[in-house]
N, C-alpha and C. Protein backbone atom coordinates (compact mmCIF):
# COMPACT_ATOMS: atom_id res chain seq x y z
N UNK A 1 8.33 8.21 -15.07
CA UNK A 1 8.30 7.59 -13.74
C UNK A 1 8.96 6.22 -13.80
N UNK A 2 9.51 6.07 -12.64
CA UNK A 2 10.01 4.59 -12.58
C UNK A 2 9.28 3.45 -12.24
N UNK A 3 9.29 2.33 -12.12
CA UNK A 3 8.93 1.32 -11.76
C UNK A 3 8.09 0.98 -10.68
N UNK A 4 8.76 1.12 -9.72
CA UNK A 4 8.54 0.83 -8.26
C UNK A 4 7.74 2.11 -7.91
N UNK A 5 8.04 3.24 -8.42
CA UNK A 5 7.04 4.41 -8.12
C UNK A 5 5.67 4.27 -8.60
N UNK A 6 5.23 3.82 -10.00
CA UNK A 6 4.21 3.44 -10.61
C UNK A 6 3.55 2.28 -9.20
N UNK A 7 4.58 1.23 -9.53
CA UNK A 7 3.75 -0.40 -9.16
C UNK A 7 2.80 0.50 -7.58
N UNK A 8 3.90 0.87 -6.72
CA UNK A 8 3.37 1.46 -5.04
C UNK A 8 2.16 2.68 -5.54
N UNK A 9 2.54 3.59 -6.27
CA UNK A 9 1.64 4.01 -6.23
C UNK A 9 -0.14 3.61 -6.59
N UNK A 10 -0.11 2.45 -7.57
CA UNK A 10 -1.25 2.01 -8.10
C UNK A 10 -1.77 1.20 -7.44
N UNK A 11 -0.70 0.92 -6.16
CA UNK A 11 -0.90 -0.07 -5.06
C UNK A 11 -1.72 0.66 -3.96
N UNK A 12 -1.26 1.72 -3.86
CA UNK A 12 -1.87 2.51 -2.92
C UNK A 12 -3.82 3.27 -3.36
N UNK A 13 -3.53 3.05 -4.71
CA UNK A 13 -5.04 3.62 -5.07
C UNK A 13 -6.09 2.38 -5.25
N UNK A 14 -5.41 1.07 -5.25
CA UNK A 14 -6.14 0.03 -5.31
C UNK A 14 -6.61 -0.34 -3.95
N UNK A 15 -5.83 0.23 -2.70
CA UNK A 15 -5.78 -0.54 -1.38
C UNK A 15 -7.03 1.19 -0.85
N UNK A 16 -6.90 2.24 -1.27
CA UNK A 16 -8.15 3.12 -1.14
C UNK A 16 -9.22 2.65 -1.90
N UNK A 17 -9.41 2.18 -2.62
CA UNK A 17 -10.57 1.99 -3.28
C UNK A 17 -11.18 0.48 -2.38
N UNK A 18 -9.92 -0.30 -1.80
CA UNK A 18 -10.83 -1.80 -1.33
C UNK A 18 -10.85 -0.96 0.14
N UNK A 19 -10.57 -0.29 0.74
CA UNK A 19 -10.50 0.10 2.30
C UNK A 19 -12.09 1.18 1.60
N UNK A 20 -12.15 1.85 0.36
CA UNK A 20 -13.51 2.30 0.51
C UNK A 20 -15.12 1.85 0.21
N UNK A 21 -14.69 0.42 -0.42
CA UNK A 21 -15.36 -0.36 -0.30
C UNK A 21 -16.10 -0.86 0.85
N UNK A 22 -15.14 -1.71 1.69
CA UNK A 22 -15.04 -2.48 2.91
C UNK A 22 -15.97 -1.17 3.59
N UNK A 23 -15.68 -0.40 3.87
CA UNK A 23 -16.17 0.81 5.31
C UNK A 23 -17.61 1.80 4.48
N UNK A 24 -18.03 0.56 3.53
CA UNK A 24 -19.40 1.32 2.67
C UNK A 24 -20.26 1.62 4.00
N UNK A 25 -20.58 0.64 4.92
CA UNK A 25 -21.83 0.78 5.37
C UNK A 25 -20.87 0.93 7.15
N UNK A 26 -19.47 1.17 7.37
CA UNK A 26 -19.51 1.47 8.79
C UNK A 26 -19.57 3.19 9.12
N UNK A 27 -18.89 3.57 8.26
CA UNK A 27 -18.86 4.68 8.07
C UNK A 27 -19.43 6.13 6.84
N UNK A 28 -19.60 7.34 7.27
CA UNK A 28 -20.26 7.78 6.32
C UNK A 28 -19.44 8.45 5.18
N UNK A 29 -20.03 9.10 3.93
CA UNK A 29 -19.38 8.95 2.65
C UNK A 29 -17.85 10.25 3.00
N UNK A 30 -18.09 10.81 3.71
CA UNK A 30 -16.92 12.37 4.37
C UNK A 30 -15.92 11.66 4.47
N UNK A 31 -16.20 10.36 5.76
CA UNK A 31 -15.02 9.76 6.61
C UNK A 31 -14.23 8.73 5.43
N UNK A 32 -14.78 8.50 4.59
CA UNK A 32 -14.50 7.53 3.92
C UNK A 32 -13.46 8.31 2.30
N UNK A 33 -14.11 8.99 1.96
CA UNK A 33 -13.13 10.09 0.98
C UNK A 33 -12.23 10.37 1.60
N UNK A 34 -11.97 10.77 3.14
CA UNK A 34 -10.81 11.21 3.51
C UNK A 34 -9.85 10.03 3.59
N UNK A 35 -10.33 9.29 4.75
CA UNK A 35 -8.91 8.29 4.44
C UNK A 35 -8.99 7.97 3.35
N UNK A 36 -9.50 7.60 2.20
CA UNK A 36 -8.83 6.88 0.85
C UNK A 36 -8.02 8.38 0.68
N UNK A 37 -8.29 9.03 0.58
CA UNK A 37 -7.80 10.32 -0.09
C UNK A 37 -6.21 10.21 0.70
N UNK A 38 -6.25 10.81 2.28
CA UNK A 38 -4.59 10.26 3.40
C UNK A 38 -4.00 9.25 2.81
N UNK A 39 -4.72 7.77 2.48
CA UNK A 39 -4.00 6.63 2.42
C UNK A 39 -3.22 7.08 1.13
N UNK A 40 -4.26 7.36 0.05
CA UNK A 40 -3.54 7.36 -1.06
C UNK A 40 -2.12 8.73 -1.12
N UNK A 41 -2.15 9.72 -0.82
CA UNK A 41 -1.39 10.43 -0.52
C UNK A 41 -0.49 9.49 0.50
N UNK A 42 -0.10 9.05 1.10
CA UNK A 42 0.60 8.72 2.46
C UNK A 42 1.39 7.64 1.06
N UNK A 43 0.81 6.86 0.52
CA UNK A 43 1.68 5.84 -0.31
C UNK A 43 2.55 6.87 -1.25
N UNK A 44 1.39 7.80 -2.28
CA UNK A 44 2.79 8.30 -2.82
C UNK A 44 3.58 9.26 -2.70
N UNK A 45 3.32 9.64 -1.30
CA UNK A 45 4.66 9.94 -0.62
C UNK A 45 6.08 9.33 -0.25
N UNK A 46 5.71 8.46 0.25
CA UNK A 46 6.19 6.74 0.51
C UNK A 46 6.91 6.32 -0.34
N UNK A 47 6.04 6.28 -1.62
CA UNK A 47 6.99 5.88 -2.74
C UNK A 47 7.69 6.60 -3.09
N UNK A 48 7.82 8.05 -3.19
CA UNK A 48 8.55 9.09 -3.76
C UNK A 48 9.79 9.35 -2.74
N UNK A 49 9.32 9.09 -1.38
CA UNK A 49 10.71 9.18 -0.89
C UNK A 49 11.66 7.55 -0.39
N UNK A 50 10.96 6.62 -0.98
CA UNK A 50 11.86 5.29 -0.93
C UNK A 50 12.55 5.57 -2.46
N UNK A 51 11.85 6.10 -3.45
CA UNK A 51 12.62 5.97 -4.55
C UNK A 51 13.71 7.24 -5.20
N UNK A 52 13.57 8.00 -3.75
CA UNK A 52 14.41 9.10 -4.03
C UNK A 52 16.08 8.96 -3.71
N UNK A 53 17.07 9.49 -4.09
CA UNK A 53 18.12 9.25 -3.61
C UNK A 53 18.45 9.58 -2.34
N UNK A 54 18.35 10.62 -1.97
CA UNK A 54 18.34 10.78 -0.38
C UNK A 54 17.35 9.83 0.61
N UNK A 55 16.95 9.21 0.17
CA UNK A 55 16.15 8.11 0.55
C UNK A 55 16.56 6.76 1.49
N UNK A 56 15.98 5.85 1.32
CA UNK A 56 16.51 4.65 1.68
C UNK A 56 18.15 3.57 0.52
N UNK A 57 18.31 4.57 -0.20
CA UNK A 57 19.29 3.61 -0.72
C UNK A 57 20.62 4.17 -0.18
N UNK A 58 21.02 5.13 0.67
CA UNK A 58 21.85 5.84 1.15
C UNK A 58 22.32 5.26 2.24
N UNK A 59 20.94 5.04 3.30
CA UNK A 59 20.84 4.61 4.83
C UNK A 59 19.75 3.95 5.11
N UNK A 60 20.01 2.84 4.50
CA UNK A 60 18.92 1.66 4.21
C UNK A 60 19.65 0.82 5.45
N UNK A 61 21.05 0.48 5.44
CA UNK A 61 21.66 -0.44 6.77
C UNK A 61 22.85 0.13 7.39
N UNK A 62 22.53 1.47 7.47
CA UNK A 62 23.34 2.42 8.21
C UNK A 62 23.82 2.56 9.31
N UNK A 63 24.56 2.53 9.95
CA UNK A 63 24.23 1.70 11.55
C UNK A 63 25.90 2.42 12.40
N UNK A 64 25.61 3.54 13.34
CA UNK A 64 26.91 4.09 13.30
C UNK A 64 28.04 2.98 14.18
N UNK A 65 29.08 3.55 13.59
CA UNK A 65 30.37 2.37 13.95
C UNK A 65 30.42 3.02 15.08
N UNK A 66 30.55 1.90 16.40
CA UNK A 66 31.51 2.28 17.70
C UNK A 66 32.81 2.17 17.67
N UNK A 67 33.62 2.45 18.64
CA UNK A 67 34.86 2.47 18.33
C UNK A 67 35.33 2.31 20.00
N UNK A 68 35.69 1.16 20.46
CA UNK A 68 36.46 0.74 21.33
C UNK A 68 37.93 1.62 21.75
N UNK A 69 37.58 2.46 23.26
CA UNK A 69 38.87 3.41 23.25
C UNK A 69 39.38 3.22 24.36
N UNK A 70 40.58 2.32 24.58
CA UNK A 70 41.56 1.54 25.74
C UNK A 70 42.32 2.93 25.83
């Protein structure tokens, strides 16, 4: 694995674990496995397709040309 795939992903299991912290007592233990569970899936998805080639390094500032026709 690369870099940036690791760092986001460990980012994403650290930010489920403080979002399942935080929602100990608003919500019950079901609602709370699931989103950490979405969030964490949703990041390394995220990361897998920012760090993919068809990705954002292709059409990151892609922007189609107009073309002025006198």
């Amino acid at each position: 694995m690369n870099l940036p795939f690791t760092l986001s992903t460990v980012g994403g299991i650290i930010a489920a674990l403080v979002l399942f912290i935080i929602l100990k007592r608003v919500i019950g233990l079901v609602f709370r496995v699931i989103l950490a569970g979405v969030l964490v899936i949703a990041v390394i998805l995220g990361a897998w397709w920012w760090t993919s080639p068809s990705g954002s390094s292709q059409n990151s500032n892609a922007r189609p040309q107009r073309t002025r026709s006198r």
